[in-house]
C-alpha atoms as a PDB file:
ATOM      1  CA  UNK A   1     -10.752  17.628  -9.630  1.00  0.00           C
ATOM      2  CA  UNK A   2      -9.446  17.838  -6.116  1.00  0.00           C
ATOM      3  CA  UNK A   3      -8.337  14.778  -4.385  1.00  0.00           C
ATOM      4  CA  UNK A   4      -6.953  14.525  -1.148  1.00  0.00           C
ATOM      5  CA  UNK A   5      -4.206  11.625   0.087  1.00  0.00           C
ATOM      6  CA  UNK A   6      -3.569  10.671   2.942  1.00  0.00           C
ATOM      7  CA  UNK A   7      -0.012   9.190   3.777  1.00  0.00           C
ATOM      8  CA  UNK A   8       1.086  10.264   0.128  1.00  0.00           C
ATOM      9  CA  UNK A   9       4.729  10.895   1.710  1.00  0.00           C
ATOM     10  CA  UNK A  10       5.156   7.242   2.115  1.00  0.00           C
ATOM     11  CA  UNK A  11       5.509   4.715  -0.682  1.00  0.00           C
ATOM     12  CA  UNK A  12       2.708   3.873  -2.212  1.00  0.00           C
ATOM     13  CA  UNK A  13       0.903   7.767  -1.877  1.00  0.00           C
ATOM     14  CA  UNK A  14       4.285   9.551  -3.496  1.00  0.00           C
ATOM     15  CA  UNK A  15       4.089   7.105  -6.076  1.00  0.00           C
ATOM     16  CA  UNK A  16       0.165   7.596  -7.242  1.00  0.00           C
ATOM     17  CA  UNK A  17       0.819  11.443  -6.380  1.00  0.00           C
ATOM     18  CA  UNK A  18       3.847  11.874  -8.354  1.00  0.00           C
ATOM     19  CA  UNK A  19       1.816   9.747 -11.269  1.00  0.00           C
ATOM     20  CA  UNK A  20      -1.298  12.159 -11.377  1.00  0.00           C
ATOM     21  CA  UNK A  21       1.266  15.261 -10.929  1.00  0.00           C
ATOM     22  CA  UNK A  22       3.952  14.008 -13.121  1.00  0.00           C
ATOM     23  CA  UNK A  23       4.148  14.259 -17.018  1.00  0.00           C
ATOM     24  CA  UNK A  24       1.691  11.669 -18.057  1.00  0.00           C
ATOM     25  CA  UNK A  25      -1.445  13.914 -16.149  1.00  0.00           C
ATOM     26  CA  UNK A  26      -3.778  10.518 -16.430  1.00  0.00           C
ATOM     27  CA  UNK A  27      -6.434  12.767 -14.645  1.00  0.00           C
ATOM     28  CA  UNK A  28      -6.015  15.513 -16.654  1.00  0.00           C
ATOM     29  CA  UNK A  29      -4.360  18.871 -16.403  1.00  0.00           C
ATOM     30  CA  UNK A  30      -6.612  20.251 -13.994  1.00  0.00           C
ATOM     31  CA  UNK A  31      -5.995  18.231 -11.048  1.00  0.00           C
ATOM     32  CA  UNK A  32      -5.237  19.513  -7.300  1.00  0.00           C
ATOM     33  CA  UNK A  33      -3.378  16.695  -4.908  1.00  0.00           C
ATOM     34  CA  UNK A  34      -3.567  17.436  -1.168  1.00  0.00           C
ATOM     35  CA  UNK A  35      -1.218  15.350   0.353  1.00  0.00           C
ATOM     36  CA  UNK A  36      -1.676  14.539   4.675  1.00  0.00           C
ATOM     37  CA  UNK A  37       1.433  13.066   6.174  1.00  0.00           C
ATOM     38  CA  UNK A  38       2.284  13.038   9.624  1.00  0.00           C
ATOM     39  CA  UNK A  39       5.837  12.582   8.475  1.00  0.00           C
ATOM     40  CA  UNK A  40       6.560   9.543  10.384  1.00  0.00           C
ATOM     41  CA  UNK A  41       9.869   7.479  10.156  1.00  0.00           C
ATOM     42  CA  UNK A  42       8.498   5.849   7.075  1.00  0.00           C
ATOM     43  CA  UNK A  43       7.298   9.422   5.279  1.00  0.00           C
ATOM     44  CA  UNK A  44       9.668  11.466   3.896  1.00  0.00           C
ATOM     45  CA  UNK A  45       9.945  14.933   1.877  1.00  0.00           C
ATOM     46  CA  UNK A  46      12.358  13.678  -1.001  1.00  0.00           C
ATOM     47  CA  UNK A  47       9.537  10.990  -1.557  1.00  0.00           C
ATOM     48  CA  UNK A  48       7.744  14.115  -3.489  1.00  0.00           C
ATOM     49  CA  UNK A  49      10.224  16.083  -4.854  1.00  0.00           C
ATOM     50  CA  UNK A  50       9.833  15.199  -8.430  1.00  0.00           C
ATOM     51  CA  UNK A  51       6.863  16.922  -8.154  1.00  0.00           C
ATOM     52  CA  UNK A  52       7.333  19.525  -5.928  1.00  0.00           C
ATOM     53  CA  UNK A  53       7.195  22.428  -7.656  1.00  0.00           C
ATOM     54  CA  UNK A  54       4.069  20.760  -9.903  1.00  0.00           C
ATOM     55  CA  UNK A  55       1.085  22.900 -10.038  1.00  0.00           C
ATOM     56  CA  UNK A  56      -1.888  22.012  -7.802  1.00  0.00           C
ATOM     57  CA  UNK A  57       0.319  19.983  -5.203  1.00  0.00           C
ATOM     58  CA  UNK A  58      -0.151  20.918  -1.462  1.00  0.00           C
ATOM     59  CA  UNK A  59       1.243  19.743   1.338  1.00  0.00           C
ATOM     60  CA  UNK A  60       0.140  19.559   5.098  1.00  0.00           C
ATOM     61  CA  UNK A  61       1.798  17.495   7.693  1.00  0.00           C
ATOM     62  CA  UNK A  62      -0.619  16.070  10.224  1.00  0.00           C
ATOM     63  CA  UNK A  63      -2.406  13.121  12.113  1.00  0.00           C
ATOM     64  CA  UNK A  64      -5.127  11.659  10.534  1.00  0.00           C
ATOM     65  CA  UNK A  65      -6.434  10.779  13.771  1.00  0.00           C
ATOM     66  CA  UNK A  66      -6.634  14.734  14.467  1.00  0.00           C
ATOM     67  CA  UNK A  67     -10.752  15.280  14.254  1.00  0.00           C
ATOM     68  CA  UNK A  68      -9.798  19.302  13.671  1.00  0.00           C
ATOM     69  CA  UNK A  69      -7.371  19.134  11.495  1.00  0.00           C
ATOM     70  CA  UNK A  70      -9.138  16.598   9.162  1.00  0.00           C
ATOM     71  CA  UNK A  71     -12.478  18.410   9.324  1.00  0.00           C
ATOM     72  CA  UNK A  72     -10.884  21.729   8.717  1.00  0.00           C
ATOM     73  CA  UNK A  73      -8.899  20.142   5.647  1.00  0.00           C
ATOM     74  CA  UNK A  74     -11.784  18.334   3.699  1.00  0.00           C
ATOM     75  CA  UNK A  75     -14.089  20.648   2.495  1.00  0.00           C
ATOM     76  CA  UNK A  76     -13.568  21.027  -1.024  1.00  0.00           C
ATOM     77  CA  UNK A  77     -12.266  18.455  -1.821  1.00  0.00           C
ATOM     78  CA  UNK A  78     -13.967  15.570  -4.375  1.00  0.00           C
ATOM     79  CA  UNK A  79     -12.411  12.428  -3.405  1.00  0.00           C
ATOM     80  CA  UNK A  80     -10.241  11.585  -0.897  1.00  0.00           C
ATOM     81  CA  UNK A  81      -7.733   7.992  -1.563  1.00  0.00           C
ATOM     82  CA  UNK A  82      -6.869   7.138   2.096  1.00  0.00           C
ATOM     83  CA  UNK A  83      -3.634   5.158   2.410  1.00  0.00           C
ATOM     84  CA  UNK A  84      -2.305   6.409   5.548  1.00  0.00           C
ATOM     85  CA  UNK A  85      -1.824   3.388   7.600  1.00  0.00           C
ATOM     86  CA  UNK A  86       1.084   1.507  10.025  1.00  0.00           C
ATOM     87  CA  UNK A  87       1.754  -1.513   8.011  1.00  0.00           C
ATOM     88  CA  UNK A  88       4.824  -2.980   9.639  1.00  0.00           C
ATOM     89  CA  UNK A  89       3.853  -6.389  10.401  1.00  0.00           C
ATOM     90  CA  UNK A  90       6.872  -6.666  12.859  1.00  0.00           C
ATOM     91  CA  UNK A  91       6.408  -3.461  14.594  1.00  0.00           C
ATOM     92  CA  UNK A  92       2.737  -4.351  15.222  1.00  0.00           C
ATOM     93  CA  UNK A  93       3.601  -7.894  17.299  1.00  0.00           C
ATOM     94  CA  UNK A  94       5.673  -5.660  19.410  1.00  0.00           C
ATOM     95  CA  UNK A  95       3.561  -3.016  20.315  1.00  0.00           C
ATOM     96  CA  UNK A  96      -0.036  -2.670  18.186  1.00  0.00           C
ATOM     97  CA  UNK A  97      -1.223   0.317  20.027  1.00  0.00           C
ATOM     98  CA  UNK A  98       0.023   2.772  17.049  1.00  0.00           C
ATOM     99  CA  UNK A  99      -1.706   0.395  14.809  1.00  0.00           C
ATOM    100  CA  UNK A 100      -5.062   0.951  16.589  1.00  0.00           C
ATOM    101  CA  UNK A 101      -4.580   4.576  16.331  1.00  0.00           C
ATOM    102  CA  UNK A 102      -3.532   5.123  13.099  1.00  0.00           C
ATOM    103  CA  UNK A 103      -5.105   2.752  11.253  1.00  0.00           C
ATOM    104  CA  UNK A 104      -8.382   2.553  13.103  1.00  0.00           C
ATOM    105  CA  UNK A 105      -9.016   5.880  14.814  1.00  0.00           C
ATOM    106  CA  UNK A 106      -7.547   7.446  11.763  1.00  0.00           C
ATOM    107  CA  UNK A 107      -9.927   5.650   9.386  1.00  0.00           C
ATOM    108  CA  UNK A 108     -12.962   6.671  11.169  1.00  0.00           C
ATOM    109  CA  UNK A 109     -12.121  10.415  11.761  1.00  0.00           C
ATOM    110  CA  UNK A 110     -11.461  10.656   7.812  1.00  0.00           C
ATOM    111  CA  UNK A 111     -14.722   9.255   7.333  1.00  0.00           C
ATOM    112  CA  UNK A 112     -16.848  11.182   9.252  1.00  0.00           C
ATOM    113  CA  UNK A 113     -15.528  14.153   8.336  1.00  0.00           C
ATOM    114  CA  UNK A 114     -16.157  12.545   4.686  1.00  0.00           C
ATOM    115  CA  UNK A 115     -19.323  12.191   5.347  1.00  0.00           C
ATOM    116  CA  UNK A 116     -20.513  15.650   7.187  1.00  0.00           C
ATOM    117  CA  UNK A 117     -18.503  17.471   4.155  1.00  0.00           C
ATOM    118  CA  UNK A 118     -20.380  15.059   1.153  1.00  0.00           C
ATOM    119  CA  UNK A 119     -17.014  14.021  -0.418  1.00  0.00           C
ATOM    120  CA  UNK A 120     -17.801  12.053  -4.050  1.00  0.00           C
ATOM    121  CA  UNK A 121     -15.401   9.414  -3.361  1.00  0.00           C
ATOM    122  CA  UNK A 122     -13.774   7.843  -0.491  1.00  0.00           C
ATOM    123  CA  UNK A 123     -10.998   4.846  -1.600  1.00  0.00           C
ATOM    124  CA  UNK A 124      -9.786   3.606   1.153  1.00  0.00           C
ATOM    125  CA  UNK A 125      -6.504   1.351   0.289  1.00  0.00           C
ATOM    126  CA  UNK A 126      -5.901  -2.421   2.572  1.00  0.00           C
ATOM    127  CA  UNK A 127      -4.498  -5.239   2.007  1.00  0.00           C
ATOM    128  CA  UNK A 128      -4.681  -8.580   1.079  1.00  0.00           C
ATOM    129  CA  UNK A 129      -3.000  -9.715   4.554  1.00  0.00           C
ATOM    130  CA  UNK A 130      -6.772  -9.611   5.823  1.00  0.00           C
ATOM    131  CA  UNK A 131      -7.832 -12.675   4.112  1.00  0.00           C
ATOM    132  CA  UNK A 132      -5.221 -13.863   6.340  1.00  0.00           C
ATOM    133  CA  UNK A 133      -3.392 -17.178   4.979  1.00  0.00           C
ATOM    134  CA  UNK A 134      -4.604 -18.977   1.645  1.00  0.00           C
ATOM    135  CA  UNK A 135      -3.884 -22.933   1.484  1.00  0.00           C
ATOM    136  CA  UNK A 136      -5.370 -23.344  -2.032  1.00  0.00           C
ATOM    137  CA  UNK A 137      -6.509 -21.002  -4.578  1.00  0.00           C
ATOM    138  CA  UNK A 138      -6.817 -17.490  -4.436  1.00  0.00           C
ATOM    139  CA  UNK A 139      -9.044 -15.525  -2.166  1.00  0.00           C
ATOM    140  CA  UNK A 140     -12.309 -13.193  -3.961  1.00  0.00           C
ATOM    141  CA  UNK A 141     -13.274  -9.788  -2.286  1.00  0.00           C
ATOM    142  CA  UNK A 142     -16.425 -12.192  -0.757  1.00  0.00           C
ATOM    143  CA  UNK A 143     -13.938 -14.120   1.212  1.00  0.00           C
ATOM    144  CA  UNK A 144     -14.101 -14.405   5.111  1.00  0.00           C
ATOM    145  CA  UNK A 145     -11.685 -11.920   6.548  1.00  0.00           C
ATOM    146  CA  UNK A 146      -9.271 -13.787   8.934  1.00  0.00           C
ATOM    147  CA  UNK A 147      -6.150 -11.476   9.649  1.00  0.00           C
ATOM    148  CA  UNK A 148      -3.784 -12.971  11.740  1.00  0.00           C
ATOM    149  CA  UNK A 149      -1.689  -9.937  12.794  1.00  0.00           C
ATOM    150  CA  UNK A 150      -2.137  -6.865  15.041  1.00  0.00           C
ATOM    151  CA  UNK A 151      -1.519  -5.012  11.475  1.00  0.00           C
ATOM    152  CA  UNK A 152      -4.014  -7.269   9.323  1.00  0.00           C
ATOM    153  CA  UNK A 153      -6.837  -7.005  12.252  1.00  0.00           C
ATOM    154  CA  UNK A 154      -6.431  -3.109  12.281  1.00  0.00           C
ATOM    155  CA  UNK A 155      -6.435  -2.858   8.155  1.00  0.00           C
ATOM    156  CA  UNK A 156      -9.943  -5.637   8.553  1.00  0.00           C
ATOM    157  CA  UNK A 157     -11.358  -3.327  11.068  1.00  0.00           C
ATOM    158  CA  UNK A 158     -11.076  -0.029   9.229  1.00  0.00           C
ATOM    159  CA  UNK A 159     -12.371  -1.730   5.701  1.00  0.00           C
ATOM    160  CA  UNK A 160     -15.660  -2.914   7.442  1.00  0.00           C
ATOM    161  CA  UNK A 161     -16.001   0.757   9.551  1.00  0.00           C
ATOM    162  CA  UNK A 162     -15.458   1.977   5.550  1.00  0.00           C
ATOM    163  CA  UNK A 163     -17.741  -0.023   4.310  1.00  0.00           C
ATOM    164  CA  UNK A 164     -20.448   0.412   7.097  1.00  0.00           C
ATOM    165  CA  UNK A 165     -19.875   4.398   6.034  1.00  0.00           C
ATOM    166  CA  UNK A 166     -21.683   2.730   2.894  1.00  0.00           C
ATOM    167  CA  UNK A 167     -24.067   0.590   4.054  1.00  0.00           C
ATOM    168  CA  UNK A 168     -25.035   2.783   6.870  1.00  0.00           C
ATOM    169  CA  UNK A 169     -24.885   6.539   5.304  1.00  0.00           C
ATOM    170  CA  UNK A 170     -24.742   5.608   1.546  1.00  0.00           C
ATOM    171  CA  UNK A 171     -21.307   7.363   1.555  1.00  0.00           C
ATOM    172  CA  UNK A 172     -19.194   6.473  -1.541  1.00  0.00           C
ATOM    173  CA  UNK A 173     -17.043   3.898  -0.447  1.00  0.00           C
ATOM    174  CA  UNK A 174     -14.705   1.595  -2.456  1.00  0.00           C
ATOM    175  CA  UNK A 175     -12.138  -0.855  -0.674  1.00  0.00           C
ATOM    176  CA  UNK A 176      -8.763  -2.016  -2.310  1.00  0.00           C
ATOM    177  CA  UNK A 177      -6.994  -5.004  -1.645  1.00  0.00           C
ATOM    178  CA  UNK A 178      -3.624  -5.242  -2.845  1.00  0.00           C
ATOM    179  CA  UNK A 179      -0.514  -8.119  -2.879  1.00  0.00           C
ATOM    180  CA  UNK A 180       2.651  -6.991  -1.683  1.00  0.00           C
ATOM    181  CA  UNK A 181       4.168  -4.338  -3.345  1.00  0.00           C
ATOM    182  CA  UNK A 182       7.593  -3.431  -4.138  1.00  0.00           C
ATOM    183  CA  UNK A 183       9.799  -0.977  -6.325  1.00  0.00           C
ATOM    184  CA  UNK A 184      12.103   2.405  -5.576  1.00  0.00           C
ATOM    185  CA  UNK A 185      11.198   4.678  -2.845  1.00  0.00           C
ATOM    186  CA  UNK A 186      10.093   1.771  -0.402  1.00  0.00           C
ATOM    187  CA  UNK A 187      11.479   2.505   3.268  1.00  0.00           C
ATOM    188  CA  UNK A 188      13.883  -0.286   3.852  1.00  0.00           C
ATOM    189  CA  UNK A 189      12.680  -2.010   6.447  1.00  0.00           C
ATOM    190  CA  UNK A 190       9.826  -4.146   4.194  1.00  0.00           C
ATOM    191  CA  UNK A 191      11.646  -7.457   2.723  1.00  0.00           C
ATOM    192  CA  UNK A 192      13.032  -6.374  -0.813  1.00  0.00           C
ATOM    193  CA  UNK A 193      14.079  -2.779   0.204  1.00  0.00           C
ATOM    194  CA  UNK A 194      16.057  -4.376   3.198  1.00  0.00           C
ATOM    195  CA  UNK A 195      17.559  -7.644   1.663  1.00  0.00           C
ATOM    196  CA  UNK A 196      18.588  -5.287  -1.331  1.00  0.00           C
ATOM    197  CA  UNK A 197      20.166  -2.140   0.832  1.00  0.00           C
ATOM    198  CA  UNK A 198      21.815  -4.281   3.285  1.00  0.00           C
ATOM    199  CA  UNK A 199      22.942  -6.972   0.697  1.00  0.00           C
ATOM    200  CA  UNK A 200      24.445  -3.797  -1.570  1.00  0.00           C
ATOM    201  CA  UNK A 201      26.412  -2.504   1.659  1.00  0.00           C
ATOM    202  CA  UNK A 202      28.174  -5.885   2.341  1.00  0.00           C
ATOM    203  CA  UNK A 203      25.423  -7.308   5.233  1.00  0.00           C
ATOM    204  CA  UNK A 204      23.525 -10.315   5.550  1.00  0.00           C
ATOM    205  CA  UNK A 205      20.108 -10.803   5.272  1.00  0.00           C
ATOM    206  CA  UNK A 206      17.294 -12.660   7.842  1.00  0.00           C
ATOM    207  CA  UNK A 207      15.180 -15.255   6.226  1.00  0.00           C
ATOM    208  CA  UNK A 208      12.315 -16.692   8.539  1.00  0.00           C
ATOM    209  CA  UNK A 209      11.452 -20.125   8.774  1.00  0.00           C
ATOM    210  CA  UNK A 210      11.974 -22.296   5.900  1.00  0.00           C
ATOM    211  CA  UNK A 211      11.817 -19.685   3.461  1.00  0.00           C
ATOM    212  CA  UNK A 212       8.598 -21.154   2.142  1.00  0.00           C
ATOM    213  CA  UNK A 213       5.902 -18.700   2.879  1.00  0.00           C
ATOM    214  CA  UNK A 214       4.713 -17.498  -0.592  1.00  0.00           C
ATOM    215  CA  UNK A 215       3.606 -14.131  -1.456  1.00  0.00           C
ATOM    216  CA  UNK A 216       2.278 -12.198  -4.512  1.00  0.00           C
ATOM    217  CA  UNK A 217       3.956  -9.685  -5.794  1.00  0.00           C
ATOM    218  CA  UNK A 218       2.971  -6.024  -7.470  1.00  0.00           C
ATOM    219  CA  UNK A 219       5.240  -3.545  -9.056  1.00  0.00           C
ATOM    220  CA  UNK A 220       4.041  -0.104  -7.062  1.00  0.00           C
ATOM    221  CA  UNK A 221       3.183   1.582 -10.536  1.00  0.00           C
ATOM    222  CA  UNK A 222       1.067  -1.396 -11.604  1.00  0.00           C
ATOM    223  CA  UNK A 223      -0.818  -0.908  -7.953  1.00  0.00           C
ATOM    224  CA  UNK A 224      -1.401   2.768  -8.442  1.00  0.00           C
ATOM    225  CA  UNK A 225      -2.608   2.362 -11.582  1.00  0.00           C
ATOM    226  CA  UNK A 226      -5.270  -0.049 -10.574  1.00  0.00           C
ATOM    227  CA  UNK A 227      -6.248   2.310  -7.678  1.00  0.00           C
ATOM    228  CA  UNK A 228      -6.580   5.378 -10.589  1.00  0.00           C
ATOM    229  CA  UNK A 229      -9.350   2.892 -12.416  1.00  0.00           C
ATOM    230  CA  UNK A 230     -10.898   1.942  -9.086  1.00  0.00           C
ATOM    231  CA  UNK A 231     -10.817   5.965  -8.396  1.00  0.00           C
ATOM    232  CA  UNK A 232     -12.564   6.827 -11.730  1.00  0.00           C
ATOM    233  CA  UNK A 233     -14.546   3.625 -12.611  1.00  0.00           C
ATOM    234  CA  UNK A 234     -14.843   1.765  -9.524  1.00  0.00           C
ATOM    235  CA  UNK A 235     -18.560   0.809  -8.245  1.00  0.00           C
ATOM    236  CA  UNK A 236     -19.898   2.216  -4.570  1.00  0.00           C
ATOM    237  CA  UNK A 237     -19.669  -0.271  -2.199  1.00  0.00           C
ATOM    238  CA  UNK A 238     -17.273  -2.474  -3.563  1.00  0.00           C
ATOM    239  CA  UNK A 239     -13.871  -4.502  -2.477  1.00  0.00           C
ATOM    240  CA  UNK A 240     -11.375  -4.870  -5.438  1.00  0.00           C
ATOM    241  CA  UNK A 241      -8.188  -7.063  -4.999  1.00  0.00           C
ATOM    242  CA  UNK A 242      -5.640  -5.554  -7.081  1.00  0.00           C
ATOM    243  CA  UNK A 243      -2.886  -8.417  -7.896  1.00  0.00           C
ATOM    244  CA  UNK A 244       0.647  -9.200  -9.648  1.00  0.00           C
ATOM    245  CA  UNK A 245       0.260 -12.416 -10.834  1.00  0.00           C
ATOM    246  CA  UNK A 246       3.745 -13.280  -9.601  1.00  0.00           C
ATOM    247  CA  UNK A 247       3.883 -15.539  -6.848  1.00  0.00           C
ATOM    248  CA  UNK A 248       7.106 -16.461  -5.302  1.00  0.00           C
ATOM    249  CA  UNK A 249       8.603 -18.505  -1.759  1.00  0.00           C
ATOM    250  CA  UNK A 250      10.225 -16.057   0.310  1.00  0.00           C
ATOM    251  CA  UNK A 251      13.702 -18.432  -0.462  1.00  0.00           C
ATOM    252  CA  UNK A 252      12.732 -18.039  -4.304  1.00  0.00           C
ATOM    253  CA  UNK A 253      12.129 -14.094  -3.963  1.00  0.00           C
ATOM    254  CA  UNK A 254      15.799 -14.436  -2.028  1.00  0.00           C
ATOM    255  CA  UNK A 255      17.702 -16.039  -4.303  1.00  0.00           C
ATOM    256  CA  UNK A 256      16.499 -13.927  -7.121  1.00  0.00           C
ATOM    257  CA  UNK A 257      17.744 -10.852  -5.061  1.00  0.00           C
ATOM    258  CA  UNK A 258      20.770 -12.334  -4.165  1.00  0.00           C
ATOM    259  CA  UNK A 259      21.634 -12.460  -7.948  1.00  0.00           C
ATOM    260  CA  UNK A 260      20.996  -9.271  -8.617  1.00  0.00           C
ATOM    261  CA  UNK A 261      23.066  -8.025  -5.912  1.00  0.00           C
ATOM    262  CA  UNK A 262      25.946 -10.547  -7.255  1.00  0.00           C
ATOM    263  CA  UNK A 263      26.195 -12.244  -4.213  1.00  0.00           C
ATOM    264  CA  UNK A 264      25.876 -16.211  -2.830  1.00  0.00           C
ATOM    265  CA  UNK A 265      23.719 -17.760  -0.126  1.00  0.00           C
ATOM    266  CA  UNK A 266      26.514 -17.372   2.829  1.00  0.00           C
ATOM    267  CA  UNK A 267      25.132 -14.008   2.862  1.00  0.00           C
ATOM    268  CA  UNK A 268      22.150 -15.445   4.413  1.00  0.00           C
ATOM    269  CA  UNK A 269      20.737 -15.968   7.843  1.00  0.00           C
ATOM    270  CA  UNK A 270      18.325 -18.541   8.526  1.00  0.00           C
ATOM    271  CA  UNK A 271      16.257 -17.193  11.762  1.00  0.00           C
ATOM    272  CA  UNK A 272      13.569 -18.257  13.532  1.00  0.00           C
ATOM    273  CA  UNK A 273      10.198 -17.682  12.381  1.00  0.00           C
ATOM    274  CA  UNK A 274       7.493 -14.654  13.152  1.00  0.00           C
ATOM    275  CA  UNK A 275       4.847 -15.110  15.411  1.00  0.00           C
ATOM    276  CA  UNK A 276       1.497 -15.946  13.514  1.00  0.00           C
ATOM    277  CA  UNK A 277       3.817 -15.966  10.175  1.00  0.00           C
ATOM    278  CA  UNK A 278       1.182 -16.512   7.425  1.00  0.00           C
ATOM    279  CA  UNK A 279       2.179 -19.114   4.502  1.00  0.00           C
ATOM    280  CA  UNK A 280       0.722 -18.122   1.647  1.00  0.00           C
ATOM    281  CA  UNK A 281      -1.129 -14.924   0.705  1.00  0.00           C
ATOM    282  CA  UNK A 282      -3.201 -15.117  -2.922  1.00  0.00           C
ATOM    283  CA  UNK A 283      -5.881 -13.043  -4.397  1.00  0.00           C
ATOM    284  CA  UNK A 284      -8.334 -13.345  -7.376  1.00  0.00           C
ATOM    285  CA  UNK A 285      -7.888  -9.877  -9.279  1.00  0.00           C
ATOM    286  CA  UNK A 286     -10.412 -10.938 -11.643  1.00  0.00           C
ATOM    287  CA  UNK A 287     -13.293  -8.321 -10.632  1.00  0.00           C
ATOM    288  CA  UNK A 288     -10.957  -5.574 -11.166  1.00  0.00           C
ATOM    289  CA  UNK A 289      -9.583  -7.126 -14.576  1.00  0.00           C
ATOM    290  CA  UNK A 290     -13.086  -7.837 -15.569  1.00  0.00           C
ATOM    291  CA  UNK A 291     -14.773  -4.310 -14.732  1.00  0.00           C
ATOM    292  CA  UNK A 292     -12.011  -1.896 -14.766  1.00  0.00           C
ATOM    293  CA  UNK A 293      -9.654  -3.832 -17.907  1.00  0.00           C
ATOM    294  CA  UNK A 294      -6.857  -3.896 -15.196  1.00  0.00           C
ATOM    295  CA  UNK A 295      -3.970  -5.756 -15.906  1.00  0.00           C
ATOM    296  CA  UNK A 296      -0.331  -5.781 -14.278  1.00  0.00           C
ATOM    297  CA  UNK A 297       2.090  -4.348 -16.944  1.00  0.00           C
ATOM    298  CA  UNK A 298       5.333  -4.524 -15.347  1.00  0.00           C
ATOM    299  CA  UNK A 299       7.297  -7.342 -15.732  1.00  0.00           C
ATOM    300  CA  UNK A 300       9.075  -8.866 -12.386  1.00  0.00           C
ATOM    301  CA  UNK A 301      12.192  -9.347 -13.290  1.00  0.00           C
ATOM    302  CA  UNK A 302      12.852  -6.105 -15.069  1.00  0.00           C
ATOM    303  CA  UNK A 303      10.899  -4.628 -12.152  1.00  0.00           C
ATOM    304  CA  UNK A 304      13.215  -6.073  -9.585  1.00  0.00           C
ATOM    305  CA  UNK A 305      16.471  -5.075 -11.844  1.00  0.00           C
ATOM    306  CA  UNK A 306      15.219  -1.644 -12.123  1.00  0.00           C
ATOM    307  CA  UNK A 307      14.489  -1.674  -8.003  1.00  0.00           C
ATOM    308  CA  UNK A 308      18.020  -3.062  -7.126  1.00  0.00           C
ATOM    309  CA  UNK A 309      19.622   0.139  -9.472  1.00  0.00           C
ATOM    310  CA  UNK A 310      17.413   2.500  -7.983  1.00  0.00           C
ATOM    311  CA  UNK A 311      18.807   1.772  -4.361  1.00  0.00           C
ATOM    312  CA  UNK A 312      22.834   0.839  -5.635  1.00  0.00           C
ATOM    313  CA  UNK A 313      22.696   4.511  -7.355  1.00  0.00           C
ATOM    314  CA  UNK A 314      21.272   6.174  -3.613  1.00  0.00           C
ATOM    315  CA  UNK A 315      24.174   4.380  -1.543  1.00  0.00           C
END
């Protein structure tokens, strides 16, 4: 099997490449991973190294976005997981242009040269940011979309152009829709990575608001293993929410790190709150549980632990 991934420098792609590469082979020995990073701020090199020398790993750095490069890359290839993407909330209120680019003009160069090539597979990887913010419940992959961000309306745009690649040319799409991940290797500018490398150095941290906006969180290895039975198993057409069944304030997520960084509260500064700041994000990860048997195996608070020791031993 050849698969190709795109933006497998970053966090999420070294992760799920060095899992396929790495010692546990869950697709097998004879597996080649074509990775596509432009090598952006948040890519790096050392994200792959413990499986750099693996066999059937290659490496090209390049934009997504580039029709020639793409097309010329493709052929041969049998599936292609697409998780390229800007996906800095922040950076997208102040300037969403890259996010149009990237995660829009990206998407639909990848699949049309998907399409004119007849690749088996085409996962493409989102969010659950585009259900936008859930008062009650959990949202289902029927939901309305409602993204409230530059980054969420770019990551809602290219799942529907994906999906239309389905409905429209019978390509085989499926759509994933993860909570917010965390675990080593994240670039430090998402909220555990930063609270936990700037806490470790001797800095404060910024909390928004009241502290009260509530995500879900997903250990990265629990996320690529969902994507691995939505890869193999999944169904054409279809949107699976991947979930970690731990939901926590942003304060309660905060004081948890603050413990395991051994330090108090006056390490904390209250700011004011981000534009369009959603309050609660939530998804029902029962389709995936009930067709694919996925379940979340790693355990938050050994998950965080292990996270804070990864950074403290790179200071």
């Amino acid at each position: 099997m050849k698969i190709l991934i795109t933006g497998a420098a970053g966090f999420i792609g070294s992760h799920l490449t060095r899992l396929i590469l790495g010692p546990e082979r869950p697709l097998g020995d004879d597996i080649q991973v074509t990775v596509l990073d432009k090598l952006t701020y948040a890519g790096s090199l050392d994200n792959l190294a413990p499986v750099r020398d693996a066999p059937g790993l290659v490496f090209v750095q390049g934009d997504i976005a580039d029709p020639a490069l793409v097309d010329g890359l493709v052929p041969g290839h049998d599936a292609i997981v697409h998780l390229a993407a800007e996906s800095h909330v922040d950076r997208s209120i102040d300037s969403a242009q890259a996010f149009v680019h990237t995660n829009v003009v990206g998407t639909g160069v990848l699949l049309d040269a998907a399409l004119r090539h007849e690749i088996s597979r085409f996962v493409h990887v989102s969010t659950d940011e585009v259900y936008g913010s859930v008062e009650f419940g959990s949202a289902t992959e029927e939901d309305r979309l409602q993204p409230s961000s530059p980054y969420s309306a770019t990551k809602a745009s290219s799942d529907l152009l994906a999906l239309s690649y389905h409905q429209t040319h019978g390509l085989d799409v499926r759509v994933t829709r993860c909570s917010n991940n965390y675990g080593p290797y994240q670039f430090p500018e998402k909220l555990i990575p930063l609270f936990v490398t700037s806490l470790l150095r001797g800095g404060s941290v910024p909390l928004y608001g009241d502290g009260e906006n509530v995500r879900d969180w997903l250990h990265v290895d629990d996320h690529c293993r969902g994507l691995l039975a939505v890869l193999t198993g999944g169904r054409s057409g279809e949107v699976y929410n991947i979930g970690g069944g731990t939901e926590l304030s942003n304060k309660e997520l905060t004081a948890l790190l603050l413990d395991a960084c051994g330090v108090g509260w006056e390490r904390v500064d209250w700011v004011e709150d981000r534009k369009g700041h959603d309050r609660r994000y939530s998804v029902d990860w029962n389709k995936i549980r009930r067709e694919l048997g996925y379940r979340p195996a790693r355990d938050f608070t050994a998950g965080i632990a292990d996270t804070v020791a990864w950074y403290r031993a790179r200071l």
